[in-house]
PDB file of N, CA and C in Angstrom:
ATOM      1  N   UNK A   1       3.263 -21.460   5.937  1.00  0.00           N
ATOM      2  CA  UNK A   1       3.252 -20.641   7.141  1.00  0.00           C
ATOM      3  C   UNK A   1       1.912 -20.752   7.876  1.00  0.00           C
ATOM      4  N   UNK A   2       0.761 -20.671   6.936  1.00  0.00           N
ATOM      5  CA  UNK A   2      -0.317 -21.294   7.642  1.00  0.00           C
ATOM      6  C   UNK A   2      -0.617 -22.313   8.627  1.00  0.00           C
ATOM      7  N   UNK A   3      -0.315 -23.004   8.372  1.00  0.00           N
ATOM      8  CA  UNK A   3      -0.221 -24.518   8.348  1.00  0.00           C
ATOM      9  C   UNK A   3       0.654 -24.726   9.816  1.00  0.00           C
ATOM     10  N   UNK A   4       1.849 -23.982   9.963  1.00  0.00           N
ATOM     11  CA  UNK A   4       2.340 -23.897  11.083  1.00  0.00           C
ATOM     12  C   UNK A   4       1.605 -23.192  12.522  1.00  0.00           C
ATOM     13  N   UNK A   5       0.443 -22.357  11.886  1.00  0.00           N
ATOM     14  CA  UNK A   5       0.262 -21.489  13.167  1.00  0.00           C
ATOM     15  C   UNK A   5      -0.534 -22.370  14.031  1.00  0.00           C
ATOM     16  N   UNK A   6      -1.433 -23.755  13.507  1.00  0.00           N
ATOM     17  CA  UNK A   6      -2.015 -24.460  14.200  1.00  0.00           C
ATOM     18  C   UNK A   6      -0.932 -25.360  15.281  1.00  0.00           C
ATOM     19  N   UNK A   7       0.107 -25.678  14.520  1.00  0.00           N
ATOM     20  CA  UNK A   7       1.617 -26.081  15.488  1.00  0.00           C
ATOM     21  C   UNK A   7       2.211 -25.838  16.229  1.00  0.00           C
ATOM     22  N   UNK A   8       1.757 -24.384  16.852  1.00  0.00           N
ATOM     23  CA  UNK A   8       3.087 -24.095  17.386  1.00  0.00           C
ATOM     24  C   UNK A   8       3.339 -24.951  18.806  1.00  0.00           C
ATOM     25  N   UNK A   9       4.262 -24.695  19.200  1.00  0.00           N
ATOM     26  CA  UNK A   9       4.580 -25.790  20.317  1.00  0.00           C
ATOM     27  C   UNK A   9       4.403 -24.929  21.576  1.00  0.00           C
ATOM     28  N   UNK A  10       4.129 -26.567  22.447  1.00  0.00           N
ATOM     29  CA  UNK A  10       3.616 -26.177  24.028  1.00  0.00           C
ATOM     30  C   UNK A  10       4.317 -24.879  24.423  1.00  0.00           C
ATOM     31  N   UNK A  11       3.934 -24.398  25.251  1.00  0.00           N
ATOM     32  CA  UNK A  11       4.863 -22.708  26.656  1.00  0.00           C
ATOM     33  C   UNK A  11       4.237 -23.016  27.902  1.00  0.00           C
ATOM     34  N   UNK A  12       3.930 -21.820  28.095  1.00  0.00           N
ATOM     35  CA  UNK A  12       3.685 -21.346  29.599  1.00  0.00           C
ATOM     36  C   UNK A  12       2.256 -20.699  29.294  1.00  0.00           C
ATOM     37  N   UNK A  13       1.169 -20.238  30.547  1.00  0.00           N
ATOM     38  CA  UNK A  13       0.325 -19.853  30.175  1.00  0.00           C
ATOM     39  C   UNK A  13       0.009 -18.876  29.271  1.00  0.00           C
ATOM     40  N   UNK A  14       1.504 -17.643  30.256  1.00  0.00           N
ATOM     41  CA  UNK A  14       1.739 -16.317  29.854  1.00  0.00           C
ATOM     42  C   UNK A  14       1.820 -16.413  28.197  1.00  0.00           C
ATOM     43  N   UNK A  15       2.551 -17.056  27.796  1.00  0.00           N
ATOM     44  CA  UNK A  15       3.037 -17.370  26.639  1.00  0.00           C
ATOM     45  C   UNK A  15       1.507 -18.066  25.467  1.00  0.00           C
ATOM     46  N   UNK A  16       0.725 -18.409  25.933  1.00  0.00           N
ATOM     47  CA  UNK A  16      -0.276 -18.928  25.200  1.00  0.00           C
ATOM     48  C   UNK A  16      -1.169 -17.433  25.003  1.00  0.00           C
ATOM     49  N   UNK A  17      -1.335 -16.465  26.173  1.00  0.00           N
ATOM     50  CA  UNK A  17      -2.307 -15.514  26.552  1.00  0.00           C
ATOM     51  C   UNK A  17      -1.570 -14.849  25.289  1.00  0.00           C
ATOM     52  N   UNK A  18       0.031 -14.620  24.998  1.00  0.00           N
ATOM     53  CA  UNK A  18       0.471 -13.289  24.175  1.00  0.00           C
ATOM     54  C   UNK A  18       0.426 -14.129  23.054  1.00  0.00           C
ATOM     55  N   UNK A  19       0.245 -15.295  22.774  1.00  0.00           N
ATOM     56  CA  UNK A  19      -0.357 -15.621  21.507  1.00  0.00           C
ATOM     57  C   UNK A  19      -1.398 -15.232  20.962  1.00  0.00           C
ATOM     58  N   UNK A  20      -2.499 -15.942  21.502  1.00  0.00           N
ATOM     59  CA  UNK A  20      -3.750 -15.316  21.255  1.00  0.00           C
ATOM     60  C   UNK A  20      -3.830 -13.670  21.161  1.00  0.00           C
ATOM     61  N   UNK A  21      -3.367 -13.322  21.870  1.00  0.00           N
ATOM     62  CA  UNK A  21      -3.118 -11.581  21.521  1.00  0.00           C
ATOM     63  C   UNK A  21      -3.391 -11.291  20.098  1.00  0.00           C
ATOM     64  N   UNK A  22      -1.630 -11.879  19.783  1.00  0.00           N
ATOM     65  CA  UNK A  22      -1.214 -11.734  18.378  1.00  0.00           C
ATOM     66  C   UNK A  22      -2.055 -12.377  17.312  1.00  0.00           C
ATOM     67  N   UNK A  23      -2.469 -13.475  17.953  1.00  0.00           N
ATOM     68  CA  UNK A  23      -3.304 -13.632  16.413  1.00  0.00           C
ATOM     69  C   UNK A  23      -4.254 -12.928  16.636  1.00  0.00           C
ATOM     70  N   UNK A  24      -5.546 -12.856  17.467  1.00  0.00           N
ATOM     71  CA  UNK A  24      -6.574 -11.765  17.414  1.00  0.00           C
ATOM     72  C   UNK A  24      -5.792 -10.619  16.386  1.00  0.00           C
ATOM     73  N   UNK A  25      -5.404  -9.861  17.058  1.00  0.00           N
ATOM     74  CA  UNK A  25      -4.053  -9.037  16.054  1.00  0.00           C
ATOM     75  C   UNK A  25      -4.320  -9.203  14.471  1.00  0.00           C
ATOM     76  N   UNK A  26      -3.423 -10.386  14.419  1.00  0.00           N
ATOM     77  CA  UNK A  26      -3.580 -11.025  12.509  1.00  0.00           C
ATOM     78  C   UNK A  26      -4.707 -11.263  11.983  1.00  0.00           C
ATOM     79  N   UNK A  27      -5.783 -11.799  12.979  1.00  0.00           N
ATOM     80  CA  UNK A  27      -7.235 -11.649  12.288  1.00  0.00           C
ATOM     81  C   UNK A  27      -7.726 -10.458  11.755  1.00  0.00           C
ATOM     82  N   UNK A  28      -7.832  -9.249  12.849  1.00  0.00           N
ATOM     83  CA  UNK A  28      -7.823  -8.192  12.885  1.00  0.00           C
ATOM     84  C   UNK A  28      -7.530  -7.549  11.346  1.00  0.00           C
ATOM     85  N   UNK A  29      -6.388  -7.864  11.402  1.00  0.00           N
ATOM     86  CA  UNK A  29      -5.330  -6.829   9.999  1.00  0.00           C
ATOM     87  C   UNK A  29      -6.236  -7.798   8.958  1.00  0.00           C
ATOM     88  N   UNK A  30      -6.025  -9.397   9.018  1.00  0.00           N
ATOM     89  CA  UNK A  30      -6.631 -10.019   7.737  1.00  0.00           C
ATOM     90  C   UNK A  30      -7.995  -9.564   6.890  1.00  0.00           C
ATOM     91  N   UNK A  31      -8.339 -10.102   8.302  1.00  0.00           N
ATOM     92  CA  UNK A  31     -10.089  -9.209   7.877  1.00  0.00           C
ATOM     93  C   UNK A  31     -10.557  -7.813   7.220  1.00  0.00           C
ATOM     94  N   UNK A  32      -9.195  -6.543   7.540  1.00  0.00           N
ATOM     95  CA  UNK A  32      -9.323  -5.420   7.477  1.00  0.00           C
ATOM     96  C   UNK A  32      -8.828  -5.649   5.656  1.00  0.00           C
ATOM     97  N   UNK A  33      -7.462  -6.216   5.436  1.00  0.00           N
ATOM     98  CA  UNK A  33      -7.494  -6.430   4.725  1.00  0.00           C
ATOM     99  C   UNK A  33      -7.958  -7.024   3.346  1.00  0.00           C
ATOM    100  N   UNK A  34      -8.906  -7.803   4.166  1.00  0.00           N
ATOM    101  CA  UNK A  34      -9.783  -8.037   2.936  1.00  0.00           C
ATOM    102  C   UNK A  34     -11.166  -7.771   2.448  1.00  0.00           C
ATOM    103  N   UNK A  35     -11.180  -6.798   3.475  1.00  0.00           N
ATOM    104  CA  UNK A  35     -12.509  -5.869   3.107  1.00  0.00           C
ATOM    105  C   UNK A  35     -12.190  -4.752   2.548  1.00  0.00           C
ATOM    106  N   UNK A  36     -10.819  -4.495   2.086  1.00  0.00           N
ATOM    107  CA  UNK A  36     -10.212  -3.577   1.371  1.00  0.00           C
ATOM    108  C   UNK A  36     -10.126  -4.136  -0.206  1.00  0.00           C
ATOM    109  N   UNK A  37      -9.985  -5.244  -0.144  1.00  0.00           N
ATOM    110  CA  UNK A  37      -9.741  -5.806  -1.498  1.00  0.00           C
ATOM    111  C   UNK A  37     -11.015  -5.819  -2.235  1.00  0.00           C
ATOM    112  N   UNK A  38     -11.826  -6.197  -1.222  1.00  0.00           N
ATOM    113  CA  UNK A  38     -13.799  -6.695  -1.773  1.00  0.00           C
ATOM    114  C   UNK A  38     -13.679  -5.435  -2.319  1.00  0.00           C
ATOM    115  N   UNK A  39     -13.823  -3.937  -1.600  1.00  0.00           N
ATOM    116  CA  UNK A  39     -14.196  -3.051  -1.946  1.00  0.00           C
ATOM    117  C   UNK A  39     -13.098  -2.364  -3.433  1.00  0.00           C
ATOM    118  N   UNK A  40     -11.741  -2.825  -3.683  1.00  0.00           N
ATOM    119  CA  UNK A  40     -11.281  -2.664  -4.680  1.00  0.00           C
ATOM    120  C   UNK A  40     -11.177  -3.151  -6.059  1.00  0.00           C
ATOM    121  N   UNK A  41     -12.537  -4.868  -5.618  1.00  0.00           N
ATOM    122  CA  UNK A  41     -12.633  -5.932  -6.399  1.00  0.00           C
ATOM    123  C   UNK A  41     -13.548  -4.975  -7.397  1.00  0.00           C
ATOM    124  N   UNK A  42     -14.695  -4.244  -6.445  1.00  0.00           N
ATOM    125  CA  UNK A  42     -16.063  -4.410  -6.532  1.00  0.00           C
ATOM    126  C   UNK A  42     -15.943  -2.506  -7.782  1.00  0.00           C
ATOM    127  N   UNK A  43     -14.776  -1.684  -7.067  1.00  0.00           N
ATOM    128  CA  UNK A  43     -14.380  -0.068  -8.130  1.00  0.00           C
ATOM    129  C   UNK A  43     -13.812  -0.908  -9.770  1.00  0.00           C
ATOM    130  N   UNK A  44     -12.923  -1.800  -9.363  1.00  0.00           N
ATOM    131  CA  UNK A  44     -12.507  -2.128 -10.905  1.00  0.00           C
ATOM    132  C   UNK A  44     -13.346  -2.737 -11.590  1.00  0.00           C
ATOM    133  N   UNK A  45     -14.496  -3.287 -11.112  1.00  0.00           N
ATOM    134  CA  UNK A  45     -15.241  -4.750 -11.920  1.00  0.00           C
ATOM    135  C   UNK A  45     -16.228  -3.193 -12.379  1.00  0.00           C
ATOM    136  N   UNK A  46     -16.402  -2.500 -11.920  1.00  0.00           N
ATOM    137  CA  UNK A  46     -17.441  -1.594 -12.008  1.00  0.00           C
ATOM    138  C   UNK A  46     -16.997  -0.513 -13.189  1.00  0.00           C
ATOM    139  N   UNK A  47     -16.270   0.419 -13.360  1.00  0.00           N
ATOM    140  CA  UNK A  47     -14.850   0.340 -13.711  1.00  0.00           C
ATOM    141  C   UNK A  47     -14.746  -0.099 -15.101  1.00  0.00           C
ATOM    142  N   UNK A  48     -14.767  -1.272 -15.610  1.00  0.00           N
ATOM    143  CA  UNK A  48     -14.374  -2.222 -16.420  1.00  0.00           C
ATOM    144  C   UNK A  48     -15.825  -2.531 -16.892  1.00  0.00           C
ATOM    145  N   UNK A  49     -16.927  -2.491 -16.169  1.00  0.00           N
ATOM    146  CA  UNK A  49     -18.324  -2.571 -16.872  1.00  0.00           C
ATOM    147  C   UNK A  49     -18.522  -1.080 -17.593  1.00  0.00           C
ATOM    148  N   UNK A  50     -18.294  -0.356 -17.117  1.00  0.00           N
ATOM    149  CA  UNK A  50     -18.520   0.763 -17.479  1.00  0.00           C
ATOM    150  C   UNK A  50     -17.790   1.302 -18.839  1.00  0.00           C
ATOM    151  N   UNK A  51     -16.493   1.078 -18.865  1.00  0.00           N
ATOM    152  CA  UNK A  51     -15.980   0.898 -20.230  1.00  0.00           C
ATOM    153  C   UNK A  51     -16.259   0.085 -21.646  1.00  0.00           C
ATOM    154  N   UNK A  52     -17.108  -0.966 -21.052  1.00  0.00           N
ATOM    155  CA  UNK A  52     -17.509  -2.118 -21.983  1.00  0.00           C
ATOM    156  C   UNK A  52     -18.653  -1.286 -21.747  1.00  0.00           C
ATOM    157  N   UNK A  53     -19.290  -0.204 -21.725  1.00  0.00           N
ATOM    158  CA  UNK A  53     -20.506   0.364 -22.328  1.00  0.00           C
ATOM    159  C   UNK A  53     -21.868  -0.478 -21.124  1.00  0.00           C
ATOM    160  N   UNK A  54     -21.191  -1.016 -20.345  1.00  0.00           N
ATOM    161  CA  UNK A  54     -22.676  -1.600 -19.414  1.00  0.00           C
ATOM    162  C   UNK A  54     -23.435  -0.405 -18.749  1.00  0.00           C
ATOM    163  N   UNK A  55     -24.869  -0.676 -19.123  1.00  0.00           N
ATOM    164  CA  UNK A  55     -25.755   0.431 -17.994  1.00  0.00           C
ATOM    165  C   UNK A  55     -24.831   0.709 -16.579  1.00  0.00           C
ATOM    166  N   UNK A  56     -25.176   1.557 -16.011  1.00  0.00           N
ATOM    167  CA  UNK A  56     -24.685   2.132 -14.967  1.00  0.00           C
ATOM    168  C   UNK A  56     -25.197   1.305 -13.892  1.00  0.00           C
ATOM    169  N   UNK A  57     -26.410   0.804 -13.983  1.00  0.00           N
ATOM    170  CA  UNK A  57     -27.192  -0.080 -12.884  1.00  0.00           C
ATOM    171  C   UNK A  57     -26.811  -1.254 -12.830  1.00  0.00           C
ATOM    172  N   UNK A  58     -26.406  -1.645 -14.160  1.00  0.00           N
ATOM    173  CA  UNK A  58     -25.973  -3.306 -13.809  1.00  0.00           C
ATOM    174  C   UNK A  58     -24.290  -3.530 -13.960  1.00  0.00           C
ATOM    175  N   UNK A  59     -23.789  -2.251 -14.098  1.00  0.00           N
ATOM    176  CA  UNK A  59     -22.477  -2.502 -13.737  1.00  0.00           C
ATOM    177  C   UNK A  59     -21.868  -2.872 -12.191  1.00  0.00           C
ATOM    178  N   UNK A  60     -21.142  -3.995 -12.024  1.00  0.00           N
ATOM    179  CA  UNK A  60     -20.370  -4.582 -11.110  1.00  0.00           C
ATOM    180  C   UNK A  60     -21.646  -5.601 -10.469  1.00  0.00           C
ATOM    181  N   UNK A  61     -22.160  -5.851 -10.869  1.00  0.00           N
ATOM    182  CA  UNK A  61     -23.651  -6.981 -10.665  1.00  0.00           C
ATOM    183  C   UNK A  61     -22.698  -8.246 -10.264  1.00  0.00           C
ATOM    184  N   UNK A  62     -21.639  -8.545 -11.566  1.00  0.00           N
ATOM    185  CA  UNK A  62     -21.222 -10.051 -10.946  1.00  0.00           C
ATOM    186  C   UNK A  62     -20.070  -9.999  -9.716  1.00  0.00           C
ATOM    187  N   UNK A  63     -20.111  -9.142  -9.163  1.00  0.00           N
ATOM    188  CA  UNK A  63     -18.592  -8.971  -8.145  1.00  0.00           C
ATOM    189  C   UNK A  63     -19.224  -9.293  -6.837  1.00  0.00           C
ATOM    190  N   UNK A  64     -20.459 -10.042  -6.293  1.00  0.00           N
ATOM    191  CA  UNK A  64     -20.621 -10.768  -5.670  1.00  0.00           C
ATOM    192  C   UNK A  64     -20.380 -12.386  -5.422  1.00  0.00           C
ATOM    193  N   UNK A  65     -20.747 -12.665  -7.017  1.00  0.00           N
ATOM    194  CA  UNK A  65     -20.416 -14.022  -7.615  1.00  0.00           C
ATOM    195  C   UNK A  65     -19.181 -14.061  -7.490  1.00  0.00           C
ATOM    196  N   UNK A  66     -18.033 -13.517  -7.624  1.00  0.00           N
ATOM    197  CA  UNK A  66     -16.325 -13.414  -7.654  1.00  0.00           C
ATOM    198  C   UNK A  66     -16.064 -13.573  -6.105  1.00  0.00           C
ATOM    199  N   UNK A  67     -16.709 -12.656  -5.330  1.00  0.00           N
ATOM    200  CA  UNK A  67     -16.283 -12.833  -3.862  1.00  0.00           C
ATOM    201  C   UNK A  67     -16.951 -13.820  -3.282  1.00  0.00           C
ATOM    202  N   UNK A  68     -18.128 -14.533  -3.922  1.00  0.00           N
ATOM    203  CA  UNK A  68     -18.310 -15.884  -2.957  1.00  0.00           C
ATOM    204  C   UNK A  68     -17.436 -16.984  -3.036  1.00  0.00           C
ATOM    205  N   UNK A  69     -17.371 -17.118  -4.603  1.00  0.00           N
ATOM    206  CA  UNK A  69     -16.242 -17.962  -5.071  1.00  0.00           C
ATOM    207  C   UNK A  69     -15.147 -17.644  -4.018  1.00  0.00           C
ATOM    208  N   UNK A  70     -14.404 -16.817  -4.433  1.00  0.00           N
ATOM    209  CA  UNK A  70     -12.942 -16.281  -3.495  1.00  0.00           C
ATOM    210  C   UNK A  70     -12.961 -16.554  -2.318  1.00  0.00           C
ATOM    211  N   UNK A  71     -14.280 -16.786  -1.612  1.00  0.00           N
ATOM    212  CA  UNK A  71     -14.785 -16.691   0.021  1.00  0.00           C
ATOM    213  C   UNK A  71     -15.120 -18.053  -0.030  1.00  0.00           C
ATOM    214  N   UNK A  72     -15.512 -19.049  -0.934  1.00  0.00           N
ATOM    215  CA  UNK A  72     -16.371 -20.519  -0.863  1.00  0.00           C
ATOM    216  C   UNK A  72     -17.559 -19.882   0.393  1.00  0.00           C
ATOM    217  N   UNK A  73     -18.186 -18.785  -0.279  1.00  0.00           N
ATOM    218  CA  UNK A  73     -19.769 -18.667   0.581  1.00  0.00           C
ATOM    219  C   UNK A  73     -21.245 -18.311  -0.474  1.00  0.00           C
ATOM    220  N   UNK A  74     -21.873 -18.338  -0.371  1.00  0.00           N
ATOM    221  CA  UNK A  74     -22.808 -17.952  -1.242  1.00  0.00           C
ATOM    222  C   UNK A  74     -22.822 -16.588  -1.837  1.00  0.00           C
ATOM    223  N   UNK A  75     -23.329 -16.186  -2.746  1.00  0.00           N
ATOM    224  CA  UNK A  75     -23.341 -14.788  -3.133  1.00  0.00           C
ATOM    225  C   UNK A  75     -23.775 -14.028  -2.477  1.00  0.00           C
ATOM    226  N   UNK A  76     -25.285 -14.773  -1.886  1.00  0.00           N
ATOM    227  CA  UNK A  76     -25.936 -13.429  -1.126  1.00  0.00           C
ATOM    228  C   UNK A  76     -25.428 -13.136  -0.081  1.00  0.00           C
ATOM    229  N   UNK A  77     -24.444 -13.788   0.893  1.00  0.00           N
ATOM    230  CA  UNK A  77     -23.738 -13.728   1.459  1.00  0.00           C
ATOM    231  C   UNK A  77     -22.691 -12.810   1.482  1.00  0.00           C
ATOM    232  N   UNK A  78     -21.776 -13.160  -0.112  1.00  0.00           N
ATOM    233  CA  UNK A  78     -20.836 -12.170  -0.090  1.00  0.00           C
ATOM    234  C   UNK A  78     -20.908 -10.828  -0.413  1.00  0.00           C
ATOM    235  N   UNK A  79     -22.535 -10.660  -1.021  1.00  0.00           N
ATOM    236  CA  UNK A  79     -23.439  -9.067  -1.570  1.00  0.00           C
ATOM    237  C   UNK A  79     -23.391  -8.445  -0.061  1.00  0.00           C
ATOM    238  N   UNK A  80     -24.045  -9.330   0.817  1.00  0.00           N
ATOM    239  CA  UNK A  80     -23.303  -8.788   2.342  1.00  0.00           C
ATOM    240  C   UNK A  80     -22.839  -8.072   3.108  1.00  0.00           C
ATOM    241  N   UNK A  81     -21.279  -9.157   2.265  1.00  0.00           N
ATOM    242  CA  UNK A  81     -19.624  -8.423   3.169  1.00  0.00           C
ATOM    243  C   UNK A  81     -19.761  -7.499   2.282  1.00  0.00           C
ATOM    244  N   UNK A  82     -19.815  -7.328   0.891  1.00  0.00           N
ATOM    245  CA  UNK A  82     -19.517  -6.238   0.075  1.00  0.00           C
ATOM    246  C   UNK A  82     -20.319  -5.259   0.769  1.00  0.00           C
ATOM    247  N   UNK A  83     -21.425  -5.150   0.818  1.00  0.00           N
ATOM    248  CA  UNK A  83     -22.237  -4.110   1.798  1.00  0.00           C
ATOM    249  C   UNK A  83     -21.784  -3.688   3.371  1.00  0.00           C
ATOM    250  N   UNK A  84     -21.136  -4.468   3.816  1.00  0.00           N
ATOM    251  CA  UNK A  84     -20.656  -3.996   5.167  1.00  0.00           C
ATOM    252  C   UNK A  84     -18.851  -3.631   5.335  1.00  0.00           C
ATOM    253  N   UNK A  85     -18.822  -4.388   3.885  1.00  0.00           N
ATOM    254  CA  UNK A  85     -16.999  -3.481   3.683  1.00  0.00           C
ATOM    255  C   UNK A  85     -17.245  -2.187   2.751  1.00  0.00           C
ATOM    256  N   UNK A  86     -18.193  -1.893   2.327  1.00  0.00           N
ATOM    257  CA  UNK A  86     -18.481  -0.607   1.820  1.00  0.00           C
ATOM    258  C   UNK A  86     -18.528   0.461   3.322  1.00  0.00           C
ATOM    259  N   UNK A  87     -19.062  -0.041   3.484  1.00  0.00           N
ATOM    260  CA  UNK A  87     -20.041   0.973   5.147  1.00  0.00           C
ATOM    261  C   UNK A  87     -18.901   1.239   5.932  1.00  0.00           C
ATOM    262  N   UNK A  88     -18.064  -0.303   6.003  1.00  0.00           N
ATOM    263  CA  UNK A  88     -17.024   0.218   6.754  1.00  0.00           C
ATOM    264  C   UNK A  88     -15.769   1.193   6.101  1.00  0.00           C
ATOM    265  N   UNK A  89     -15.231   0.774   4.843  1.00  0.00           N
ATOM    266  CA  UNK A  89     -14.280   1.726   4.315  1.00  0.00           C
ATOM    267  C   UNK A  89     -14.382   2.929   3.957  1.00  0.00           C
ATOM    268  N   UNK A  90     -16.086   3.395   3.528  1.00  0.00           N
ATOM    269  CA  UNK A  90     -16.290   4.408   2.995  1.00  0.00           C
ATOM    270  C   UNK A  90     -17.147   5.399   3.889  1.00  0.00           C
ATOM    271  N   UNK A  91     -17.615   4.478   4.787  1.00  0.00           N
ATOM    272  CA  UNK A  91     -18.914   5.382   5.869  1.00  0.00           C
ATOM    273  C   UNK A  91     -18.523   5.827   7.220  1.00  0.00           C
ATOM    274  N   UNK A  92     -17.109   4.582   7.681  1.00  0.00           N
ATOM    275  CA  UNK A  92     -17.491   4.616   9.180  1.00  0.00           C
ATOM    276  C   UNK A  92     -15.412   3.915   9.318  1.00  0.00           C
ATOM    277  N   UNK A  93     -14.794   5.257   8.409  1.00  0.00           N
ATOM    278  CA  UNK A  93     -13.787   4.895   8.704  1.00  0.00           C
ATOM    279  C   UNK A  93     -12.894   4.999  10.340  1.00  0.00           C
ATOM    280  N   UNK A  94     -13.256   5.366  10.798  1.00  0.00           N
ATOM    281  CA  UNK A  94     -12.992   5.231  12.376  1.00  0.00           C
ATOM    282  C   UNK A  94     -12.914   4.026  12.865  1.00  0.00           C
ATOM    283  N   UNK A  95     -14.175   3.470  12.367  1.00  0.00           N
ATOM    284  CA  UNK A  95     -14.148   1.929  13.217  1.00  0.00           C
ATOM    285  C   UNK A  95     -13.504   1.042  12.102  1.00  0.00           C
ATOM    286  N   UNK A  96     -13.374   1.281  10.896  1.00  0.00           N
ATOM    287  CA  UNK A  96     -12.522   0.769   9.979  1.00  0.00           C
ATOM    288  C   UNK A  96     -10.958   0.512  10.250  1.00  0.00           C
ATOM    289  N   UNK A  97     -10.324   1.701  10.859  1.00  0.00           N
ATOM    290  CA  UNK A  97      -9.349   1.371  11.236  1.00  0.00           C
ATOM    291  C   UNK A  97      -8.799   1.188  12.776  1.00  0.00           C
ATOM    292  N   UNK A  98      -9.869   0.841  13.458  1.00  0.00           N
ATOM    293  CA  UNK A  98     -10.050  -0.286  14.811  1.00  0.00           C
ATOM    294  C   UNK A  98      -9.214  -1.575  14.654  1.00  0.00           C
ATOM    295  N   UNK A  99     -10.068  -2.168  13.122  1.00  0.00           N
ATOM    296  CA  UNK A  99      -9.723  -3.228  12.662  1.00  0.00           C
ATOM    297  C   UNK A  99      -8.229  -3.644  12.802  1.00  0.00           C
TER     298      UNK A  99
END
């Protein structure tokens, strides 16, 4: 399905403009969506350190390393998004659900 959205076939202008709409749209939701996941990656890994007896400070330490991987971006990178999908889901849900 991916793979198709780069395909779709020629229209009309009108018809290109309510595309782009829609995907802006699907970006929108994607993105929202997966700054929901970072932040659900980041409660269980934490979560799951915490049961295995890890200090409180260095629990969920590697759930940057997991989301760069998942992302193909660097860690400090994805320490980041995790920091700005925190802010957004937990700080500044208004503009969270803009998204």
């Amino acid at each position: 399905m991916i793979d198709q959205l780069a395909d779709l076939p020629a229209a009309d202008e009108t018809e290109y403009v309510d595309r782009i709409t829609i995907l802006e749209r699907l970006q929108a939701a994607a993105h929202a969506a997966q700054l929901t996941q970072i932040c659900r990656l980041a409660d269980s890994r934490r979560a799951a350190n915490l049961a295995q007896g890890v200090k409180a400070s260095r629990a969920g330490r590697d759930v940057p390393d997991m989301v760069g991987r998942a992302r193909k971006v660097s860690p400090a990178s994805a320490a980041t998004q995790l920091g700005r999908a925190r802010a957004l889901t937990c700080e500044l849900p208004e503009t969270f659900a803009l998204l």
